[in-house]
C-alpha atoms as a PDB file:
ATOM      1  CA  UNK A   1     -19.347  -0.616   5.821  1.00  0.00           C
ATOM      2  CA  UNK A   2     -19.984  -4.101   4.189  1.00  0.00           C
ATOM      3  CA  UNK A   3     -16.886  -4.990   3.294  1.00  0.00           C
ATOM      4  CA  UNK A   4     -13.419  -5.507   5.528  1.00  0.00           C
ATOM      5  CA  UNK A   5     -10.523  -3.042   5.186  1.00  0.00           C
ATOM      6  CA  UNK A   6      -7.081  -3.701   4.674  1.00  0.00           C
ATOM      7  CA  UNK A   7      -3.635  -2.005   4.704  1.00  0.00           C
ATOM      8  CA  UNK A   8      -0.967  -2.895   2.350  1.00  0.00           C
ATOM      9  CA  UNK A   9       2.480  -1.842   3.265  1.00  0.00           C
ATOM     10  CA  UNK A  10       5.034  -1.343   0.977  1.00  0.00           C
ATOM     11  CA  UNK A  11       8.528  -0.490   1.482  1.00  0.00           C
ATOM     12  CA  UNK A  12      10.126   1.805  -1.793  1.00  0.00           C
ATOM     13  CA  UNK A  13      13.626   2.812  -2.253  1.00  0.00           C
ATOM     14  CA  UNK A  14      12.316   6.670  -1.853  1.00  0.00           C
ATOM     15  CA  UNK A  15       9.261   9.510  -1.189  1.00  0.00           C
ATOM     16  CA  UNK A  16       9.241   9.324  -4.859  1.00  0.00           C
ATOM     17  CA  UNK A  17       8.738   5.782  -5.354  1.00  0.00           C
ATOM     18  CA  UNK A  18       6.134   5.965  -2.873  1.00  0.00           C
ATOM     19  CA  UNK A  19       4.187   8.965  -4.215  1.00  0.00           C
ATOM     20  CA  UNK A  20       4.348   7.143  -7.904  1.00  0.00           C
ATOM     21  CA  UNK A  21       2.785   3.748  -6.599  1.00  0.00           C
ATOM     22  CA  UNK A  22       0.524   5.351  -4.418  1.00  0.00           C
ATOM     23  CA  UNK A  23      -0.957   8.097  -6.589  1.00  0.00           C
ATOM     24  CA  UNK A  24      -1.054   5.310  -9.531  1.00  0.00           C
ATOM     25  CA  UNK A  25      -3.140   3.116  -7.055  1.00  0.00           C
ATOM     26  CA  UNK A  26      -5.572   5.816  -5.991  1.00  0.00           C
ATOM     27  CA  UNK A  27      -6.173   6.816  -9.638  1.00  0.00           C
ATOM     28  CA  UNK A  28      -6.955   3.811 -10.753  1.00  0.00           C
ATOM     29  CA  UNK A  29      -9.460   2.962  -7.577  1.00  0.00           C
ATOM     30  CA  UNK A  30      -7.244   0.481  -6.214  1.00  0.00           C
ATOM     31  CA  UNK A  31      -6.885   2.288  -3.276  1.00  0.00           C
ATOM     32  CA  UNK A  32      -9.188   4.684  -1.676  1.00  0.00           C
ATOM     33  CA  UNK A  33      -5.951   6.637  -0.346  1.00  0.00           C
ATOM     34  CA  UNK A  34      -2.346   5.932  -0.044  1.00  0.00           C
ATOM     35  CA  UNK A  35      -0.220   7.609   2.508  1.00  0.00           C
ATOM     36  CA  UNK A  36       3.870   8.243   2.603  1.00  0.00           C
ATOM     37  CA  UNK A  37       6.135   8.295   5.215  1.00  0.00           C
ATOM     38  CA  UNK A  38       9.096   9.286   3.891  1.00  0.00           C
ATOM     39  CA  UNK A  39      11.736   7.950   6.283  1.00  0.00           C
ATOM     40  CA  UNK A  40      12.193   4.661   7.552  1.00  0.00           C
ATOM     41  CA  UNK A  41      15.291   2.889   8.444  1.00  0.00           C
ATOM     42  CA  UNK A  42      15.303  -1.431   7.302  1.00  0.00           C
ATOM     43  CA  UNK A  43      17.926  -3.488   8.844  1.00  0.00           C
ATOM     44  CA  UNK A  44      17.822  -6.766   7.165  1.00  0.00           C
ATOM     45  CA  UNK A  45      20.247  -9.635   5.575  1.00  0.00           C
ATOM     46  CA  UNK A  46      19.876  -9.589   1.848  1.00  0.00           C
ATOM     47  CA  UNK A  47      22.515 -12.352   0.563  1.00  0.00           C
ATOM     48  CA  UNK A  48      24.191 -13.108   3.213  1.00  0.00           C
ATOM     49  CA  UNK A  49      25.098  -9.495   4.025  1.00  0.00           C
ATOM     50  CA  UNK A  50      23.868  -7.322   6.326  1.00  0.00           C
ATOM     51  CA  UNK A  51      22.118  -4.480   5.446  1.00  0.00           C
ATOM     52  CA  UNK A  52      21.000  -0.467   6.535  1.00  0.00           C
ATOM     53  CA  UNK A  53      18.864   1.127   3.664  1.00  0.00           C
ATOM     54  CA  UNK A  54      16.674   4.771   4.367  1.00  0.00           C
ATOM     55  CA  UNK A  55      13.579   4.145   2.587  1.00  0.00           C
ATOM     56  CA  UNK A  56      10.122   5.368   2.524  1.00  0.00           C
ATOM     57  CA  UNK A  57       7.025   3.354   3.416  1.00  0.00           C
ATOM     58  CA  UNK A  58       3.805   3.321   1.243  1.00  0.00           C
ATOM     59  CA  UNK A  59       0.300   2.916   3.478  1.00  0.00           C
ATOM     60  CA  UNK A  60      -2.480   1.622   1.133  1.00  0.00           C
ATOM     61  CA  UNK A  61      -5.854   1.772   2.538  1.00  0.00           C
ATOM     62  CA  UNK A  62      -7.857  -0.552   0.524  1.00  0.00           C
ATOM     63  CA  UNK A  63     -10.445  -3.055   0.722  1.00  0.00           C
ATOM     64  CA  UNK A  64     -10.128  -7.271   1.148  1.00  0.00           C
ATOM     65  CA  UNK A  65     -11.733  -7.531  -2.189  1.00  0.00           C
ATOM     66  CA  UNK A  66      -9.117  -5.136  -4.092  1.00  0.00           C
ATOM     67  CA  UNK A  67      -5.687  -6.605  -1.978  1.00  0.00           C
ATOM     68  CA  UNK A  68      -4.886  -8.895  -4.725  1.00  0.00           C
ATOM     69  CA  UNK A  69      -4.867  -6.516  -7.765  1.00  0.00           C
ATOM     70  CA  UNK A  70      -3.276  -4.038  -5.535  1.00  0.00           C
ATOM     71  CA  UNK A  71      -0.490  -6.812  -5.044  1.00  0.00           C
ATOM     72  CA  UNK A  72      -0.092  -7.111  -8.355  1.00  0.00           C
ATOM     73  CA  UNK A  73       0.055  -3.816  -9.128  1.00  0.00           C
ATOM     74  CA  UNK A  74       2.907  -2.893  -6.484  1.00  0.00           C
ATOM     75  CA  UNK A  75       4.831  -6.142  -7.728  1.00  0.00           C
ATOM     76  CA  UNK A  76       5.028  -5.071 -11.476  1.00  0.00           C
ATOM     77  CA  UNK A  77       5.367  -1.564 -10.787  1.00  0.00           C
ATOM     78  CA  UNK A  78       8.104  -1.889  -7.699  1.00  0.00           C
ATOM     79  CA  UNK A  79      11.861  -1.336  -8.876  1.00  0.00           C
ATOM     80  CA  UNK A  80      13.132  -3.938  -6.011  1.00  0.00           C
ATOM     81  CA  UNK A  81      13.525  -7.888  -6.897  1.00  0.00           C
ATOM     82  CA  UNK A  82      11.512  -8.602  -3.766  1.00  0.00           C
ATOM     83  CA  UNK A  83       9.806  -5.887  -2.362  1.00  0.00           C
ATOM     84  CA  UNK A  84       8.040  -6.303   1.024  1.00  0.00           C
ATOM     85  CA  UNK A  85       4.381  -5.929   0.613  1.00  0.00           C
ATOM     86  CA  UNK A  86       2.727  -6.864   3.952  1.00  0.00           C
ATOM     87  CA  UNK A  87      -1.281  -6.998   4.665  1.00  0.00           C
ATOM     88  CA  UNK A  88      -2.838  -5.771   7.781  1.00  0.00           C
ATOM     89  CA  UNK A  89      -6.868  -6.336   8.269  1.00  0.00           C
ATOM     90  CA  UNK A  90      -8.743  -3.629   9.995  1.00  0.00           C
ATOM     91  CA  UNK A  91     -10.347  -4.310  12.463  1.00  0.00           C
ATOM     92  CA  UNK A  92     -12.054  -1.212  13.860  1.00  0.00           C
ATOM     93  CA  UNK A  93     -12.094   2.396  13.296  1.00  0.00           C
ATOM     94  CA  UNK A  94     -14.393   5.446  12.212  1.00  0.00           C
ATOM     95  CA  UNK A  95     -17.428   4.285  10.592  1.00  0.00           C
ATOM     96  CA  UNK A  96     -17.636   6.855   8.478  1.00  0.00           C
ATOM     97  CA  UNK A  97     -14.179   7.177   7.220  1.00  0.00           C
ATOM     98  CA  UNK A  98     -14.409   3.328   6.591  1.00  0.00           C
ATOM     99  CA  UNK A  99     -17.536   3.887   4.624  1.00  0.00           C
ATOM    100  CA  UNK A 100     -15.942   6.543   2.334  1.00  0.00           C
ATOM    101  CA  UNK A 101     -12.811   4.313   1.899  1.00  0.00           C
ATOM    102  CA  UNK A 102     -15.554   1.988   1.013  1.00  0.00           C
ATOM    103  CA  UNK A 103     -17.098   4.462  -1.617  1.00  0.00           C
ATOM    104  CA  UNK A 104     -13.513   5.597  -3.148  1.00  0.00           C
ATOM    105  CA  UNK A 105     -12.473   1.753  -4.485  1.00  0.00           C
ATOM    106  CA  UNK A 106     -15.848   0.252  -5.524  1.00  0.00           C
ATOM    107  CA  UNK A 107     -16.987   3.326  -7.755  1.00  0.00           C
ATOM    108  CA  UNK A 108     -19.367   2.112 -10.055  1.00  0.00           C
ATOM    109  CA  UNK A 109     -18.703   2.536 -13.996  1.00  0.00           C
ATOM    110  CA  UNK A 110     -15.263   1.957 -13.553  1.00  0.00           C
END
């Protein structure tokens, strides 16, 4: 692997919203793969208020190079005003899965 992995998560109001920005992502090599978890409950103040939403949470497995444009992506794409996009740097992990991830967003011809 030459390059450093990341992880993008990305909270969405629903499995759907999820599965659209991650499938989008993958398709268009942003992300070698995008996993969904479709439950997760967020406590949080938004405006003062406090707040209890179920929503789904969007894993993108990406590389360092490709965070930004996958940033963008999710922020143009996201139906929230400010949606929480966190990165994550990996570290360690199978060589060889980090190799394909590797393969799956720096496709040549693209």
């Amino acid at each position: 692997m030459g390059e450093r992995a990341v992880l993008i998560l990305v909270t969405t109001g629903g499995r759907d919203d999820a599965e659209r920005l991650g499938e989008a992502l993958v398709v268009e090599h942003l992300a070698a793969c995008c996993s969904v978890v479709p439950t997760v409950h967020s406590i949080y103040y938004w405006e003062g208020q406090l707040q209890r939403e179920h929503e789904a949470l969007l894993v993108v497995k990406t590389l360092e190079s490709r965070a930004e444009a996958v940033q963008e992506y999710v922020l143009s794409h996201h139906e929230y005003e400010l949606p929480e996009v966190l990165q994550l740097t990996i570290d360690g992990g199978s060589s060889r899965y980090l190799d394909w991830l590797e393969k799956q967003v720096a496709k040549p011809g693209r």
